[in-house]
Each structure stands twice: as C-alpha cells, then as structure tokens.
Protein backbone atom coordinates (compact mmCIF):
# COMPACT_ATOMS: atom_id res chain seq x y z
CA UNK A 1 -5.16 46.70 16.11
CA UNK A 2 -1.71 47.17 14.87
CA UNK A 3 0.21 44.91 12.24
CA UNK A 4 2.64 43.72 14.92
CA UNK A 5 -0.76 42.29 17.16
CA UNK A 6 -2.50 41.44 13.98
CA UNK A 7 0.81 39.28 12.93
CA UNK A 8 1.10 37.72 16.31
CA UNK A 9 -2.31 36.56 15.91
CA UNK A 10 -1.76 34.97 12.60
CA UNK A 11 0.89 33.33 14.18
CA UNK A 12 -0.25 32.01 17.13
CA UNK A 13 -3.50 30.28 15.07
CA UNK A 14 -0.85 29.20 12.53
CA UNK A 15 0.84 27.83 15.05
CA UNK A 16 -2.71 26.20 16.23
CA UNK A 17 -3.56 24.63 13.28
CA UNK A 18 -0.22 23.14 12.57
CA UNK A 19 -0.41 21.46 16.15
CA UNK A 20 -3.80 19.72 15.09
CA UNK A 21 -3.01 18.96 11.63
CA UNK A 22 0.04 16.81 13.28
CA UNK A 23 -2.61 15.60 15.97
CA UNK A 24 -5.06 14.36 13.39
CA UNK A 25 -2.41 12.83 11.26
CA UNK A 26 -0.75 10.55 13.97
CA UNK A 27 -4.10 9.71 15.39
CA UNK A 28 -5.31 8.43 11.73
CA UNK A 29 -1.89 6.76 11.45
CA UNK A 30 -2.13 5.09 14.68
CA UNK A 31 -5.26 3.51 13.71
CA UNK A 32 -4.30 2.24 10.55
CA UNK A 33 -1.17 1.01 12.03
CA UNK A 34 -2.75 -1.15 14.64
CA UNK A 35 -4.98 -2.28 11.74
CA UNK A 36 -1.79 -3.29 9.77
CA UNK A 37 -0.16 -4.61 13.41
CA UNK A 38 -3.08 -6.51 13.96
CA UNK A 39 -3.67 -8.21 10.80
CA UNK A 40 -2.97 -12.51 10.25
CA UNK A 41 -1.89 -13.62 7.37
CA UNK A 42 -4.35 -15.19 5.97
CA UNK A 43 -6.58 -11.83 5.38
CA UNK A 44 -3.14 -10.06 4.93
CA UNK A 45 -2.82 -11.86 1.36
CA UNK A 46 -6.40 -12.84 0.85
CA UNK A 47 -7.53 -12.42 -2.58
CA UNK A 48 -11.60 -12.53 -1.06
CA UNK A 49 -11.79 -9.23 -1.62
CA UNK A 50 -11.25 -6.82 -4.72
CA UNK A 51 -8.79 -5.17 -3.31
CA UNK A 52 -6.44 -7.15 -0.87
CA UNK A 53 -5.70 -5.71 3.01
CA UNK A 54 -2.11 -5.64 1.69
CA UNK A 55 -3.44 -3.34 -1.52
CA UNK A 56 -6.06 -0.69 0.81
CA UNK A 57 -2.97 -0.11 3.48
CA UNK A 58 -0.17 0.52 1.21
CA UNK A 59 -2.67 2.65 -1.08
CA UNK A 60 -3.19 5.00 2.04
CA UNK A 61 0.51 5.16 2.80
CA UNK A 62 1.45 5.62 -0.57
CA UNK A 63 -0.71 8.74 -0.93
CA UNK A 64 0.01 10.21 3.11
CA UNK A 65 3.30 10.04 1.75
CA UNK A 66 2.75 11.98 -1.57
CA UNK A 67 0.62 14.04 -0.32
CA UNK A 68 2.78 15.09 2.42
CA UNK A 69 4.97 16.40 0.08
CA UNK A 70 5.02 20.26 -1.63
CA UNK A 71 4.21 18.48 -5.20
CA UNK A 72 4.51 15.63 -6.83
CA UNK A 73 7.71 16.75 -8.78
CA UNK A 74 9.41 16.45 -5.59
CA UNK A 75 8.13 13.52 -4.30
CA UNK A 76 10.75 10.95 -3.44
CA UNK A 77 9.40 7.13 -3.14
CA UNK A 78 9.82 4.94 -0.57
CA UNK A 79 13.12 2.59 -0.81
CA UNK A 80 11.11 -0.34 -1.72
CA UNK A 81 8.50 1.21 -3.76
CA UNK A 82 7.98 -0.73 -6.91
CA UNK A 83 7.42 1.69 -10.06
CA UNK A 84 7.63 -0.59 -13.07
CA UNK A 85 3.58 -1.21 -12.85
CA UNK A 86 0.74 0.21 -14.07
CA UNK A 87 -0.80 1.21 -10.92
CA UNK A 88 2.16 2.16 -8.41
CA UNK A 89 -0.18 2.98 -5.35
CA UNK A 90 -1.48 -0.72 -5.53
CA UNK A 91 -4.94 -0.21 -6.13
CA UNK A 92 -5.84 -1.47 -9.87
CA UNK A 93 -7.87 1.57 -12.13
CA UNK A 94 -7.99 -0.04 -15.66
CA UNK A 95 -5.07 -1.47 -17.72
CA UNK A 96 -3.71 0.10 -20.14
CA UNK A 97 -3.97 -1.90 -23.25
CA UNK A 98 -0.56 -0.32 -24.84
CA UNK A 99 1.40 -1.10 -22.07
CA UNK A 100 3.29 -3.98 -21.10
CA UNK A 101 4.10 -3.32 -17.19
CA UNK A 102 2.19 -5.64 -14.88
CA UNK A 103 -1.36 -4.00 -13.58
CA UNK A 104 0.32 -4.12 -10.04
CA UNK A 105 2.81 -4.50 -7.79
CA UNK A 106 4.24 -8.12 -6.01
CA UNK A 107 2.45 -7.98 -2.57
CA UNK A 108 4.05 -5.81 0.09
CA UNK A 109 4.69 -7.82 3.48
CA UNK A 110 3.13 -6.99 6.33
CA UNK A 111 6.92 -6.01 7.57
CA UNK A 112 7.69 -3.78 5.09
CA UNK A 113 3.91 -1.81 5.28
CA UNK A 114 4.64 -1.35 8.87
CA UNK A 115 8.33 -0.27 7.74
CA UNK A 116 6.85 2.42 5.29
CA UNK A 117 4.36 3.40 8.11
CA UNK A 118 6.90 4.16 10.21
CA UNK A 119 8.38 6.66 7.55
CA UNK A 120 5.37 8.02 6.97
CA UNK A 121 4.59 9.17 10.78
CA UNK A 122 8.51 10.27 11.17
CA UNK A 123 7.72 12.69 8.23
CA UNK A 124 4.52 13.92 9.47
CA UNK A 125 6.08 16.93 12.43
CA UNK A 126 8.38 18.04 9.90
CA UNK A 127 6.35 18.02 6.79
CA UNK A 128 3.45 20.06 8.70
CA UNK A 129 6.14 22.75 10.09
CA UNK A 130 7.63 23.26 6.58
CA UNK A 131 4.66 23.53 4.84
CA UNK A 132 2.98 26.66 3.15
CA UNK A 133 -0.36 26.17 4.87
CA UNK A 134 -1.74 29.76 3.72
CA UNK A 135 -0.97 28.66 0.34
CA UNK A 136 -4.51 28.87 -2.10
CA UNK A 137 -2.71 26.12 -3.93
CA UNK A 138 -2.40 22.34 -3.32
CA UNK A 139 0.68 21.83 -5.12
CA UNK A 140 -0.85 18.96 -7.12
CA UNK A 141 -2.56 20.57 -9.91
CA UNK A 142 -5.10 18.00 -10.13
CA UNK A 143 -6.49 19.09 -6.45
CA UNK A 144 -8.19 22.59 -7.26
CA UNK A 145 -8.14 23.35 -2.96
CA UNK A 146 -6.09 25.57 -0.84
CA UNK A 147 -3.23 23.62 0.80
CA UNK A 148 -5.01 23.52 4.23
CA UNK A 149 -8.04 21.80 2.89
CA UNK A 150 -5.51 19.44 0.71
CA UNK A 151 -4.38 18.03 4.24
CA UNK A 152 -7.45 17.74 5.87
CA UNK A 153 -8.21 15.54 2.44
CA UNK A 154 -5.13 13.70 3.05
CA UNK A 155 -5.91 12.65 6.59
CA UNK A 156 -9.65 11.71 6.02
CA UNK A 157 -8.04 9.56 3.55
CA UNK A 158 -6.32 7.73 5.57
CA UNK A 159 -9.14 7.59 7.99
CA UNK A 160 -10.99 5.96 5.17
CA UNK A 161 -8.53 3.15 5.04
CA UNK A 162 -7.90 2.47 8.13
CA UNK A 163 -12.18 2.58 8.41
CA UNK A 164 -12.03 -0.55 5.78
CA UNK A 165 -9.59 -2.36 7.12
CA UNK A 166 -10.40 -2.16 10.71
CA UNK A 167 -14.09 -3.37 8.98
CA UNK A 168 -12.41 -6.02 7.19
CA UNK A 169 -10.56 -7.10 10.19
CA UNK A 170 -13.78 -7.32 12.21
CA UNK A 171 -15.44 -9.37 9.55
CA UNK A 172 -12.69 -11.68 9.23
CA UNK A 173 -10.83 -12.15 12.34
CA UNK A 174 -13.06 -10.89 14.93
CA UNK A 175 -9.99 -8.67 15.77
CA UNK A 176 -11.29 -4.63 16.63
CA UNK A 177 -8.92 -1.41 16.59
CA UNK A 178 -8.72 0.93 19.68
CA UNK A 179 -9.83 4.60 18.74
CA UNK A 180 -7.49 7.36 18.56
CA UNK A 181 -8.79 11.18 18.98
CA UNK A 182 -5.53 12.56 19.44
CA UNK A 183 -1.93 11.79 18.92
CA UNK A 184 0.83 14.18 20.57
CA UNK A 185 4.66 13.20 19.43
C-alpha cells in the first residue's frame, strides 16, 4: 500500500469516527433535553435531593460545553453563566473556608437550561470537525487520555446525567424519556 491509499484510509475512518462522535453526542443531548423539557416545577427546584434537577442538568451542560472545547484556557462561558461562586458547574465539592463567594450559583430556570442546551448541541458539528482527534493529548491537563477517549468521556457524561434525571423524573413524576441511539443533524 502506498502513502496516498494509506492517507485516504486514515481519512475516510477519520471521517467515520467524527460522524459518530456527533451521532453519540446529539443522541445523549436529546435525552437529557427531553429530561430537562419534561421536567415540572416542583422537582425542577426541589431541594429532596442533594443535588437539585436544576444542579445535575446544568452540571452536564456546563462540562459538554468545556469539554467541547480545545482547553480550558479557551473556554468561553455561557452568557448567563454565573462565576462569582465557589462551585461554577453547580454541583457543591466542599467550601472553601478562606473564601467568601457563595458555595453555588442562584438556580438556573428551566428556560435558560434549555437555552444553554441549545448552545451546546449548535456547537457540537463544528466542535467535532475542528477538533484534533489524533491528538495523544486531552487538552485539559488534568485528563491524562488521548483526545478521542476525552470525548467518548464527555458524552458518557452526559449520558450519566441524563440517566439520573430521567430516574429522578420517573420517581417523581411518573414522567419516562424516549431512547435515542442515534442523532443525525
């Protein structure tokens, strides 16, 4: 084999894997976005739980988001994003005793999750087709795995939230979420 087949081989499963990594990632975000769609108020803002419905979805937007990204010196938060907390991502670690930020953010509306969901699945096609997915690095130094496996993190991450909430949903509201294998744009 030559290097012109051998490249148009690399391309064409390059090309492959970027189609499914978009696939995966609007199928996860259509489930968690029905989950958010679907959601009444009352478990919306319900403080039953340790971590609110409001807390788990904007958590897995906030990191699709970053993690979408080439690094997080480049990451650029959402509009309403509300930095002057301890714990932007909305999911309380411990406080820090030194500071004097609030542990969290104000609660997000359910409006303005599914506004920052939206952005999130508009920057999915774009993200995928600019990104370095041969690279052996993540990009976040923190996340010692090639940039491939990084994204196949980031969507089972957001499978894993919208697994709890549609959970939570069930438990409270009797409410289910359709499954989604694949998503096309």
């Amino acid at each position: 084999m030559n290097n012109v087949e051998n490249s148009d081989q690399v391309n064409v499963a390059e090309g492959a894997i970027r189609t499914i990594l978009k696939s995966q990632y609007h199928a996860s975000l259509a489930m968690l976005g029905e989950a958010i769609e679907k959601c009444p108020e009352d478990v919306w803002f319900s403080e039953k739980h340790v971590n609110a419905f409001w807390q788990i979805a904007y958590h897995t937007l906030f990191f699709t988001h970053f993690y979408l990204g080439v690094d997080s010196e480049s990451f650029q938060p959402w509009r309403e994003h509300q930095a002057d907390v301890q714990h932007q991502d909305g999911i309380a670690g411990p406080p820090d005793p030194e500071s004097t930020l609030p542990l969290l953010p104000d609660p997000y509306t359910k409006a303005q999750v599914l506004d920052y969901w939206k952005i999130c699945d508009n920057l999915v096609d774009d993200a995928i087709d600019a990104m370095e997915i041969n690279s052996a690095e993540s990009g976040f130094y923190w996340y010692k795995v090639p940039k491939l496996e990084h994204q196949l993190i980031n969507i089972r991450h957001i499978q894993h939230g919208a697994a709890q909430l549609a959970d939570r949903l069930r438990a409270e509201a009797n409410v289910g979420i359709s499954w989604a294998g694949a998503r096309r744009k």
